[in-house]
C-alpha atoms as a PDB file:
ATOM      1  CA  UNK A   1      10.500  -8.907   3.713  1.00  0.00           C
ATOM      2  CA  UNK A   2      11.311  -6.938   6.599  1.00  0.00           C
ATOM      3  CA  UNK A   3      12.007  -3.172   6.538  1.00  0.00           C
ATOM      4  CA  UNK A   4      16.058  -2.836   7.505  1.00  0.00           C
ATOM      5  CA  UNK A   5      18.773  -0.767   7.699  1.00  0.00           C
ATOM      6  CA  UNK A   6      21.123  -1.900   4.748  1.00  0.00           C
ATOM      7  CA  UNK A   7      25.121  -0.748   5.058  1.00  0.00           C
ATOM      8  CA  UNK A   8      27.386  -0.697   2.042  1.00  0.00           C
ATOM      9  CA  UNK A   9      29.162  -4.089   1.693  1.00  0.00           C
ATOM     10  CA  UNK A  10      31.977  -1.896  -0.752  1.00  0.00           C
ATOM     11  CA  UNK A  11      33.004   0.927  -1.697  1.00  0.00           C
ATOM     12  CA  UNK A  12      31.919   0.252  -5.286  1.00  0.00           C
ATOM     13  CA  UNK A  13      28.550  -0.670  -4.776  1.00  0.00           C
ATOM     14  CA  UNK A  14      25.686  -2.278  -2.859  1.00  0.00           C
ATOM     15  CA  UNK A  15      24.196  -5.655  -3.480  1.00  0.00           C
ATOM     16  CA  UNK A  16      20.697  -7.329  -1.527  1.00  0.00           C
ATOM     17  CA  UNK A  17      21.041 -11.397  -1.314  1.00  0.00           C
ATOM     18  CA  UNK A  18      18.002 -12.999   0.343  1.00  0.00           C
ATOM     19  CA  UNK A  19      18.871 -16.535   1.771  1.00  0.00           C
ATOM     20  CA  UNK A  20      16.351 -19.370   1.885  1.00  0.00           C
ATOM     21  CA  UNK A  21      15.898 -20.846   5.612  1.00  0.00           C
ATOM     22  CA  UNK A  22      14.997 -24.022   4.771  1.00  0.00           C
ATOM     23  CA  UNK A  23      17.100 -25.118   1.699  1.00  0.00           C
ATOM     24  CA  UNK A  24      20.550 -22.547   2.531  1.00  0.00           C
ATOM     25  CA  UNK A  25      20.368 -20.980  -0.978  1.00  0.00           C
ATOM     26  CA  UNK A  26      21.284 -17.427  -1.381  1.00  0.00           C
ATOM     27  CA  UNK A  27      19.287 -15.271  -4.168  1.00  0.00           C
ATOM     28  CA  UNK A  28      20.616 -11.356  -5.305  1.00  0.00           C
ATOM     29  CA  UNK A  29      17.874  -9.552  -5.084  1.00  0.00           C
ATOM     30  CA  UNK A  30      19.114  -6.346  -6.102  1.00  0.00           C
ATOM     31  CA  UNK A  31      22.670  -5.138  -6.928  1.00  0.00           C
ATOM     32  CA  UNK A  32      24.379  -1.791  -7.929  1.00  0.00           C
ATOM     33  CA  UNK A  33      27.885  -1.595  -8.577  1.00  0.00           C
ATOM     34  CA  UNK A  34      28.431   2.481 -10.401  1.00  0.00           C
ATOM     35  CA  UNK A  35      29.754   3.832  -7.584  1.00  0.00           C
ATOM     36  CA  UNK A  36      29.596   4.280  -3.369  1.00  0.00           C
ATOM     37  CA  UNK A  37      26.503   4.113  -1.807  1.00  0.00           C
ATOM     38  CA  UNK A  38      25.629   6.510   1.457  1.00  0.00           C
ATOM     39  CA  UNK A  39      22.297   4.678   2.859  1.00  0.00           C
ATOM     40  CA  UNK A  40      19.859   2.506   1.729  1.00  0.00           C
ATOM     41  CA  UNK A  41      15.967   1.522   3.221  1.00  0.00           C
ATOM     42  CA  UNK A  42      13.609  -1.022   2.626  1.00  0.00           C
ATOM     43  CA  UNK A  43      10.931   0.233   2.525  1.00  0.00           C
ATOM     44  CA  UNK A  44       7.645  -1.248   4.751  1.00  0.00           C
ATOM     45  CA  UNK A  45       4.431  -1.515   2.528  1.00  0.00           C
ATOM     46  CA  UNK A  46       2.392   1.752   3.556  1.00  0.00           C
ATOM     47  CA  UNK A  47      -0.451   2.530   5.591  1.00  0.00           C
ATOM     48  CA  UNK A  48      -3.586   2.472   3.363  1.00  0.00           C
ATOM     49  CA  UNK A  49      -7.010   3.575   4.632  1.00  0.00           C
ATOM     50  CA  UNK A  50     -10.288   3.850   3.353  1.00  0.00           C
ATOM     51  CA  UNK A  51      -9.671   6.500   0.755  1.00  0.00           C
ATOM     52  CA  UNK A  52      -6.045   6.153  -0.054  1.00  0.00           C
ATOM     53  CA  UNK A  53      -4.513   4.172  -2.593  1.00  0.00           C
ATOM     54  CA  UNK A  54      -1.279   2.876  -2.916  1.00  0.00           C
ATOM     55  CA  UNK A  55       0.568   4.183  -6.292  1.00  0.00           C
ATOM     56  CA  UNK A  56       3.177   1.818  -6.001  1.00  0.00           C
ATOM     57  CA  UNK A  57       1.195  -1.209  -4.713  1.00  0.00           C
ATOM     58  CA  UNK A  58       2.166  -3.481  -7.692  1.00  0.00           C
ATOM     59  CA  UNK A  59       5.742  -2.920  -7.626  1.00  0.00           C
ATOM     60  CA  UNK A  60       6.461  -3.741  -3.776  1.00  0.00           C
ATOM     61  CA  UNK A  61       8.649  -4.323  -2.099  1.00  0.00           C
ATOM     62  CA  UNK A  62      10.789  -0.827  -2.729  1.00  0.00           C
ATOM     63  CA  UNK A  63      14.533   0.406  -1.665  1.00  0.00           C
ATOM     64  CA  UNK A  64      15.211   3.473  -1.275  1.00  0.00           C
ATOM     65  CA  UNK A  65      19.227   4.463  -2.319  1.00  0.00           C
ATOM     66  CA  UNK A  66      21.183   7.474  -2.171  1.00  0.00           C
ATOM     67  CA  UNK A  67      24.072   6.808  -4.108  1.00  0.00           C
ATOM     68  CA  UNK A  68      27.101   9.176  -5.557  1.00  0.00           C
ATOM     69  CA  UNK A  69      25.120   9.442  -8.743  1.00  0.00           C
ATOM     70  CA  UNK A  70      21.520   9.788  -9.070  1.00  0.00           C
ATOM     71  CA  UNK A  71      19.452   8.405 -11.960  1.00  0.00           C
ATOM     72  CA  UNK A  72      19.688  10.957 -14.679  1.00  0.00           C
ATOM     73  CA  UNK A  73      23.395  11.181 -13.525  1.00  0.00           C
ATOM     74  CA  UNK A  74      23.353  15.357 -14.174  1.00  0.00           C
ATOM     75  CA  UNK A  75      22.652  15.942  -9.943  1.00  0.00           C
ATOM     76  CA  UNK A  76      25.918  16.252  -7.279  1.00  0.00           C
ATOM     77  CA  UNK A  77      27.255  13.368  -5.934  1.00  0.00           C
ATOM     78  CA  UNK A  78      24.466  12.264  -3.153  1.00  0.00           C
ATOM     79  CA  UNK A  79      21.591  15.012  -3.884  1.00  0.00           C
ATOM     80  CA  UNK A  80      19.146  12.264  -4.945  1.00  0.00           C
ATOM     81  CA  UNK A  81      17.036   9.717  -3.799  1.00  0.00           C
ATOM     82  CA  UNK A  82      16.379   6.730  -6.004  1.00  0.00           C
ATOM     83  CA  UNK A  83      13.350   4.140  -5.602  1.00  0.00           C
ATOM     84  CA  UNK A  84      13.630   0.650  -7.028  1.00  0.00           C
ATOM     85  CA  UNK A  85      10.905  -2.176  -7.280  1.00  0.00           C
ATOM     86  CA  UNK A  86      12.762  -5.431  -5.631  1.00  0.00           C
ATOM     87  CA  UNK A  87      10.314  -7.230  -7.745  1.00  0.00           C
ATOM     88  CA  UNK A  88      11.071  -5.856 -10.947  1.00  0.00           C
ATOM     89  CA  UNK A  89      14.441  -4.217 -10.622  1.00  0.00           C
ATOM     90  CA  UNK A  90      13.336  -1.311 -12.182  1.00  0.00           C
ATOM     91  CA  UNK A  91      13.843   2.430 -10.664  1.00  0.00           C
ATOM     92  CA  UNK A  92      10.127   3.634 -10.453  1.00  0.00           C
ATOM     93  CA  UNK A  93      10.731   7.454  -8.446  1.00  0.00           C
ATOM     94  CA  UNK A  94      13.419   9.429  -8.255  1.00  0.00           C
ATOM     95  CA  UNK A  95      13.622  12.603  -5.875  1.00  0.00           C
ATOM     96  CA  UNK A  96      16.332  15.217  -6.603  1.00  0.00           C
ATOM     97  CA  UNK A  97      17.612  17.712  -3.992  1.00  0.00           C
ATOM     98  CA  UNK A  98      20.153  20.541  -4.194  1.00  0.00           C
ATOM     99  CA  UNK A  99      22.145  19.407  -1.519  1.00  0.00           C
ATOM    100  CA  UNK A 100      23.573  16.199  -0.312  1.00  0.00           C
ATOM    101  CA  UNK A 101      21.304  13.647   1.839  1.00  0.00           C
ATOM    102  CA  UNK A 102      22.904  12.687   5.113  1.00  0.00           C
ATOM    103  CA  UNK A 103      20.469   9.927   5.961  1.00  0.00           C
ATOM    104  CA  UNK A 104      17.230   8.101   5.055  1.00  0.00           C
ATOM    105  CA  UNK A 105      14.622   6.844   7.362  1.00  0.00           C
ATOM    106  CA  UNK A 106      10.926   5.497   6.412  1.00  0.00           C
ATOM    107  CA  UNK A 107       8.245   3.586   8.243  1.00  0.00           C
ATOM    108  CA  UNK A 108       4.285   3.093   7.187  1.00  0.00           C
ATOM    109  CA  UNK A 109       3.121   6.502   6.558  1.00  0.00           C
ATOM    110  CA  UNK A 110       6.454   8.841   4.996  1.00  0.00           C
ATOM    111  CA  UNK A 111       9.814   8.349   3.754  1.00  0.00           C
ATOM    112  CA  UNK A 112      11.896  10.984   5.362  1.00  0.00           C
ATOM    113  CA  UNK A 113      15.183  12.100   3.746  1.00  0.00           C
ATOM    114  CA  UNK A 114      17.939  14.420   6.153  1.00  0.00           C
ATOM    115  CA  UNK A 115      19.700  17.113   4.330  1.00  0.00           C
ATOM    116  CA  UNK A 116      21.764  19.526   6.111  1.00  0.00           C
ATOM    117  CA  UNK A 117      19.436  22.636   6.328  1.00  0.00           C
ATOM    118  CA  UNK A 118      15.961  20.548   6.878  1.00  0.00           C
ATOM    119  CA  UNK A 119      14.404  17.214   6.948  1.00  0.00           C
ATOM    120  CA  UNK A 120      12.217  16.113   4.087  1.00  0.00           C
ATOM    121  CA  UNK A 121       8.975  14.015   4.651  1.00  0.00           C
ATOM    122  CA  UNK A 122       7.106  12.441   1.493  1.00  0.00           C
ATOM    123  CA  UNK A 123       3.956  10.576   1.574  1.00  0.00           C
ATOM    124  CA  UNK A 124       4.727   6.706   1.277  1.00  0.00           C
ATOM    125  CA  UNK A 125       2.054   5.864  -0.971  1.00  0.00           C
ATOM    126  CA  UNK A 126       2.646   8.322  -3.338  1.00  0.00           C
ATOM    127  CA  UNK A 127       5.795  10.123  -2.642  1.00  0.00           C
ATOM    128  CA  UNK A 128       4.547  13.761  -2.751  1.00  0.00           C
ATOM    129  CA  UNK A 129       6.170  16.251  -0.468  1.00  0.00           C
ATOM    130  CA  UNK A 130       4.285  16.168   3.014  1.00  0.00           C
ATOM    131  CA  UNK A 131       6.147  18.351   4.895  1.00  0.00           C
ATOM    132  CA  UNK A 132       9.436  20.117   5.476  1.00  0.00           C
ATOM    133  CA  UNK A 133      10.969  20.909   8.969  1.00  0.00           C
ATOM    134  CA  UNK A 134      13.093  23.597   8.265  1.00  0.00           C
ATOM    135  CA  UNK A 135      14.106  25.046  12.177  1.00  0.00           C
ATOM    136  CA  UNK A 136      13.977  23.945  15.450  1.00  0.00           C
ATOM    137  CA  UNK A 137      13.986  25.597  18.856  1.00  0.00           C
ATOM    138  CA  UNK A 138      16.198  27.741  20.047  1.00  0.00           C
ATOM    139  CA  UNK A 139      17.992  28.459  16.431  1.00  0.00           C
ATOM    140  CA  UNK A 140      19.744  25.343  16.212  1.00  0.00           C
ATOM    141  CA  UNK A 141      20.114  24.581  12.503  1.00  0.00           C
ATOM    142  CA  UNK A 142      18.531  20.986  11.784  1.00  0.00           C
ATOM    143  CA  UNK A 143      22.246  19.645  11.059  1.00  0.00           C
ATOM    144  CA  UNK A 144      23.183  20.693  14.388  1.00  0.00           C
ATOM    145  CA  UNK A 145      20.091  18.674  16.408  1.00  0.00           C
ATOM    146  CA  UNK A 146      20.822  15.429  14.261  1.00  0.00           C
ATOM    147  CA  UNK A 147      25.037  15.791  15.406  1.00  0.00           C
ATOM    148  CA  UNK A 148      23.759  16.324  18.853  1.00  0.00           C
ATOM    149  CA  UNK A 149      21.312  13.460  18.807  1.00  0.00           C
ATOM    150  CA  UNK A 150      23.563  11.258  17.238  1.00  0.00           C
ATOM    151  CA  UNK A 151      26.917  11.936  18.562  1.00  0.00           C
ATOM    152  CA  UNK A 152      28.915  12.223  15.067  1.00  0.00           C
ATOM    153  CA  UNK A 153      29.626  14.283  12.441  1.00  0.00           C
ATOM    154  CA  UNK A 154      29.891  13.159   9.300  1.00  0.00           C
ATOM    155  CA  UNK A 155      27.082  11.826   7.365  1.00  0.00           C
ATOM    156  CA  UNK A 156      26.740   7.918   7.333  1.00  0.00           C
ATOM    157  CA  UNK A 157      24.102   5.297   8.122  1.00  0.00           C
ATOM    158  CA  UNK A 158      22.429   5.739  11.719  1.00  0.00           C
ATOM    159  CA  UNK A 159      18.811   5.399  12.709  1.00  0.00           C
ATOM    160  CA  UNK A 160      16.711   8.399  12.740  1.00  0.00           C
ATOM    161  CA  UNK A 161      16.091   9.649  16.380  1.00  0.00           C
ATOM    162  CA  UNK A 162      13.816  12.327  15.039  1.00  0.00           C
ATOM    163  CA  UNK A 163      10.502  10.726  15.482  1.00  0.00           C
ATOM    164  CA  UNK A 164       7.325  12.589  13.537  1.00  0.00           C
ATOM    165  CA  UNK A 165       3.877  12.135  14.270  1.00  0.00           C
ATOM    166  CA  UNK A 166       0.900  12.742  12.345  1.00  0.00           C
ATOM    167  CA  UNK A 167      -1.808  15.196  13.969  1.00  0.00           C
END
């Protein structure tokens, strides 16, 4: 399965179908309907070397969801990140912020999450905090680079133009 950018097909929920090329069957995946959902990812399978290990190997493929209520249902509306297993159907991580999450973006080596006041990077094997960027040149709040880079300003689905690189 191919990493994508997944848009909300209602306002009530979100729902995965996987169609078959060669017989024209379509298969749910993965479906929530308890309420809007602001982005979704699929996640790509990370990038394992010769000393890392993948905590989440047997569970893959992943989505990553920030809906209007996070999984212990106690955070505000779109302050939490939720990780299901496509294979299982079973939410295996959940990261809480204080704040809402404007956007999600992920590729082989972190999941990075958008907030207003900084941008979030977690380890995709593991899902540990790697890094925070917190300002940027020239005192321009983080919020106010992704408006500029993006052109809008209200939070919905976009790619992330923000591009980090490992050292």
């Amino acid at each position: 399965m191919k990493p994508s950018v997944i848009s909300p097909t209602t306002n009530l929920g979100h729902v995965i179908i996987q169609k078959n090329a060669a017989s024209g069957e379509a298969q749910e995946l993965f479906s929530v309907r308890h309420g809007p959902v602001r982005c979704a990812r699929i996640l790509p399978s990370p990038q394992i070397g010769a000393q890392v290990c993948d905590s989440f190997s047997e569970k893959r493929p992943l989505l990553g969801m920030c809906k209007s209520t996070g999984s212990c249902g106690t955070s505000p509306p779109y302050c939490c990140v939720d990780l299901y297993s496509l294979r299982t159907g079973e939410m295996v991580k959940s990261i809480q912020f204080k704040t809402p999450i404007y956007d999600l973006h992920c590729n082989k080596r972190v999941l990075v999450v958008v907030l207003q006041e900084k941008i979030a990077a977690f380890d995709s094997c593991t899902f540990t905090k790697k890094f925070f960027v917190t300002r940027t040149i020239f005192n321009v709040t983080v919020w106010e680079l992704w408006v500029t880079l993006h052109g809008f300003t209200e939070p919905r689905v976009s790619c992330c133009a923000i591009i980090l690189h490992s050292a």
